[in-house]
N, C-alpha and C. Protein backbone atom coordinates (compact mmCIF):
# COMPACT_ATOMS: atom_id res chain seq x y z
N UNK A 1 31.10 -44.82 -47.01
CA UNK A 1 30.76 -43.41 -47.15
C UNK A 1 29.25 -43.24 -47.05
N UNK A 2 28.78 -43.34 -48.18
CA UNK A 2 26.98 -43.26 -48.52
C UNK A 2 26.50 -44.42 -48.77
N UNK A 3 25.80 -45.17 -48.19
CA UNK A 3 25.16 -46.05 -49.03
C UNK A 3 24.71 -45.81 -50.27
N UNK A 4 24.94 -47.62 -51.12
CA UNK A 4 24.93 -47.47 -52.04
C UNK A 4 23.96 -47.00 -52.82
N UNK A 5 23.12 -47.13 -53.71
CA UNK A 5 22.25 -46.64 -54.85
C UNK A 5 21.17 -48.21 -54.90
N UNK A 6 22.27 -49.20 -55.11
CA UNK A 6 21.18 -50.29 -55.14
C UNK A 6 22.39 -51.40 -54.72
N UNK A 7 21.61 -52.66 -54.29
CA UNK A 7 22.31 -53.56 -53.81
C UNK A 7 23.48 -54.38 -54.67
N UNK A 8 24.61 -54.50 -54.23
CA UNK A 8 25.54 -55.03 -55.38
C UNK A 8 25.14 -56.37 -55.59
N UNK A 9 24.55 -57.05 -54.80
CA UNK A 9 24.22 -58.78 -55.57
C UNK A 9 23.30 -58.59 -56.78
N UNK A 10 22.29 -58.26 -56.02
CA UNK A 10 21.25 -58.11 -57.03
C UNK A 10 20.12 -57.11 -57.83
N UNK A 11 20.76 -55.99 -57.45
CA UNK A 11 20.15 -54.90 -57.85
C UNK A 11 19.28 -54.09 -57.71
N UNK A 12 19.01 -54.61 -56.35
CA UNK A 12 17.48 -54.14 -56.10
C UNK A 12 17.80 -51.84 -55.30
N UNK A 13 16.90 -51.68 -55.54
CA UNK A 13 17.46 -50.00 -55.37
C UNK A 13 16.82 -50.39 -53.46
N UNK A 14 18.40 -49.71 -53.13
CA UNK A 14 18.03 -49.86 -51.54
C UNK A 14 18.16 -48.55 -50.51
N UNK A 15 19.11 -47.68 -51.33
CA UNK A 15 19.23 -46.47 -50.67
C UNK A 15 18.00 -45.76 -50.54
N UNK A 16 16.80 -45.30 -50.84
CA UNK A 16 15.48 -44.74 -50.19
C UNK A 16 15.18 -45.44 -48.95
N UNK A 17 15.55 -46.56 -48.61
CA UNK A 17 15.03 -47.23 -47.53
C UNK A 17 16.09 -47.03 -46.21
N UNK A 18 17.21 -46.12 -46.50
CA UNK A 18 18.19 -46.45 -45.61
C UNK A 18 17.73 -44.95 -44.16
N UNK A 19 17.27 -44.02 -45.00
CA UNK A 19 16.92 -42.87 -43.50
C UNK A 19 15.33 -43.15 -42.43
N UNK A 20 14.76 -44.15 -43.39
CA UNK A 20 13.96 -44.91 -42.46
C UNK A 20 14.09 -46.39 -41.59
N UNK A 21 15.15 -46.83 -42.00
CA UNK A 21 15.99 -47.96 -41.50
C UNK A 21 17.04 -47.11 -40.53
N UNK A 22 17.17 -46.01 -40.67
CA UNK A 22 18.33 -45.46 -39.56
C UNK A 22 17.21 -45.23 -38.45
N UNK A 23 16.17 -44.56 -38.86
CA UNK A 23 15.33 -43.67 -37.54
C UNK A 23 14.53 -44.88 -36.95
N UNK A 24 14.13 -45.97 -37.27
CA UNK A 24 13.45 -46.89 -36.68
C UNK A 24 14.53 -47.41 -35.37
N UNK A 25 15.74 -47.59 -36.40
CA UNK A 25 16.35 -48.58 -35.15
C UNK A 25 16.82 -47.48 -34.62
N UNK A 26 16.45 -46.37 -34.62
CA UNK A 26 17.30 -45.48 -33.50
C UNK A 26 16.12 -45.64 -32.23
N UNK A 27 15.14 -45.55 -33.10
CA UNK A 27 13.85 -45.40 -31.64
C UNK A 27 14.16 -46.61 -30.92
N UNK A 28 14.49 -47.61 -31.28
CA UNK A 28 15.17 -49.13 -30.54
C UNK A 28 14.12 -50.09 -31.02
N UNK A 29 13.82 -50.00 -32.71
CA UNK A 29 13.52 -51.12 -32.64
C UNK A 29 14.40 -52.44 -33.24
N UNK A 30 14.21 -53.47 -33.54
CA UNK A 30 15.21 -54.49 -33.93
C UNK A 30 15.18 -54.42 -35.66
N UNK A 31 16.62 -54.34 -35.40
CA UNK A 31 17.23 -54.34 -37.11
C UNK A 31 16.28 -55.58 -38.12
N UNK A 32 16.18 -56.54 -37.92
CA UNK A 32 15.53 -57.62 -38.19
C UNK A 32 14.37 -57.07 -38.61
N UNK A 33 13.74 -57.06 -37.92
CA UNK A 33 11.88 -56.52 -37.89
C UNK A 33 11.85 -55.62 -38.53
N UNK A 34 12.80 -54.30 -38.50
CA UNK A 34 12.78 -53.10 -39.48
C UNK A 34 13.14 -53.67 -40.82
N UNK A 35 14.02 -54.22 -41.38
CA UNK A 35 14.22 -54.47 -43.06
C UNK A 35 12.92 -55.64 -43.00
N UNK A 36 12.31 -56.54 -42.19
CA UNK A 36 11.36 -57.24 -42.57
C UNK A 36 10.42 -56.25 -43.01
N UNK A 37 9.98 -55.31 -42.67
CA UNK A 37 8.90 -54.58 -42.86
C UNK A 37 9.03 -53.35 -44.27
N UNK A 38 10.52 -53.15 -43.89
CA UNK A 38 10.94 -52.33 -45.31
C UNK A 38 11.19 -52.97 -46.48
N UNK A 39 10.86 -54.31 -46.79
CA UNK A 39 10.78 -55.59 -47.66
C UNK A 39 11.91 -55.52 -48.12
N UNK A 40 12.76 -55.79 -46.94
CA UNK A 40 14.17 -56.27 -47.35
C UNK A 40 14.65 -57.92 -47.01
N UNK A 41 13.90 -58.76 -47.79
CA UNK A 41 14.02 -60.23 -47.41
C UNK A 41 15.43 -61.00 -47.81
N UNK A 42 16.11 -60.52 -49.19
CA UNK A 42 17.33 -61.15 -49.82
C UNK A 42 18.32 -60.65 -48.92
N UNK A 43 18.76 -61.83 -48.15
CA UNK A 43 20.12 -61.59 -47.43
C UNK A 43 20.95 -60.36 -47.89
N UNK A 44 21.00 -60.62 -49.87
CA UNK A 44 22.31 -59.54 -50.00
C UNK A 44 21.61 -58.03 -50.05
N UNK A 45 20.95 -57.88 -49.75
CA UNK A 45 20.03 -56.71 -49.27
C UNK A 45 20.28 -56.48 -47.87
N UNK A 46 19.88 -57.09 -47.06
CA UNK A 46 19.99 -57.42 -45.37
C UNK A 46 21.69 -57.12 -45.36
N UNK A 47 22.81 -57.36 -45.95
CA UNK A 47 24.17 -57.09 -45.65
C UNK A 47 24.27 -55.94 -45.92
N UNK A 48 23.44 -55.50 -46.99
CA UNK A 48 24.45 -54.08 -47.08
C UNK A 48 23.77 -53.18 -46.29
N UNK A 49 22.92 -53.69 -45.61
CA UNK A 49 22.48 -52.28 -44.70
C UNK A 49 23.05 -52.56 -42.82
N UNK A 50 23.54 -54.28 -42.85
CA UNK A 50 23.92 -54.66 -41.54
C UNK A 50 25.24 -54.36 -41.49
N UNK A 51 26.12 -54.51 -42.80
CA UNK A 51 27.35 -53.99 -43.26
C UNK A 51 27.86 -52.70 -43.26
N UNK A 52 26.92 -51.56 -43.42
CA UNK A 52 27.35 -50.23 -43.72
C UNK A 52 27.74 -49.19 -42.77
N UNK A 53 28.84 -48.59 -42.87
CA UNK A 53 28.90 -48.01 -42.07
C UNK A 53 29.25 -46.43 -42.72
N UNK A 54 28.25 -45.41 -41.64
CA UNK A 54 28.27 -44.08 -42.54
C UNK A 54 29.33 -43.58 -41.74
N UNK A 55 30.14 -42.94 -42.76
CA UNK A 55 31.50 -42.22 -42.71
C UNK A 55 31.27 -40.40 -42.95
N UNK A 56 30.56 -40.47 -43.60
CA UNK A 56 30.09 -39.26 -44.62
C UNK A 56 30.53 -38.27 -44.09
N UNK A 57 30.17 -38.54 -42.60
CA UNK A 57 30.20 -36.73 -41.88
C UNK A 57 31.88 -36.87 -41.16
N UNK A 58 32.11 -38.01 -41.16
CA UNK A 58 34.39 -37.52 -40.67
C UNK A 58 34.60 -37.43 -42.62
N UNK A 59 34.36 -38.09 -43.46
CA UNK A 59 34.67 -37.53 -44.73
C UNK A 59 34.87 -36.15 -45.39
N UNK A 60 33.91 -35.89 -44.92
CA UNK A 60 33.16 -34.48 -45.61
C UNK A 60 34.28 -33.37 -45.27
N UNK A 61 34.52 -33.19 -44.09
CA UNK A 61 35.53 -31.81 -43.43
C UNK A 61 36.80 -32.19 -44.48
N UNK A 62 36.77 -32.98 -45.33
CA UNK A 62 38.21 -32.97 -45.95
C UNK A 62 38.29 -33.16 -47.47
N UNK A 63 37.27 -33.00 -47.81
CA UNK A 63 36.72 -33.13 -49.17
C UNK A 63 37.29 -31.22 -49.61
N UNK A 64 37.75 -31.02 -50.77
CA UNK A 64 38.24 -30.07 -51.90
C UNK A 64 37.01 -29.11 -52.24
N UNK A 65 37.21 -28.06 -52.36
CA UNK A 65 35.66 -27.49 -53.04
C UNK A 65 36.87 -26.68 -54.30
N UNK A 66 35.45 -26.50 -55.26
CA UNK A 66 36.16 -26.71 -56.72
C UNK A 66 36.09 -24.77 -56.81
N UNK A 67 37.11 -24.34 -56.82
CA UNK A 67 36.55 -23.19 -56.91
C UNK A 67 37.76 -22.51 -58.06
């Protein structure tokens, strides 16, 4: 759906880093080089952002509003 809040291995808070990790590699640069630079060195950091996949927007059209 959303990335998470912070990394499940080890805790580190990773979601602020994820709409500048989207727009880099959109301009084409390499996934690699972008979390190197967004000091994402712990593998289980590096998975959950090589892992994730955003759903949010086919989610959303089917989500309840509380009324």
């Amino acid at each position: 759906m959303i990335i998470p809040i912070r990394c499940f291995s080890c805790g580190k808070v990773i979601a602020d880093l994820w709409d500048t990790f989207q727009n880099k590699v959109a301009e084409g640069q390499d996934q690699g080089v972008v979390m190197d630079e967004l000091g994402l060195d712990r593998y289980c950091c590096r998975r959950m952002f090589i892992s994730h996949i955003d759903l949010i927007h086919e989610v959303a059209p089917f989500s309840t509003s509380l009324e």
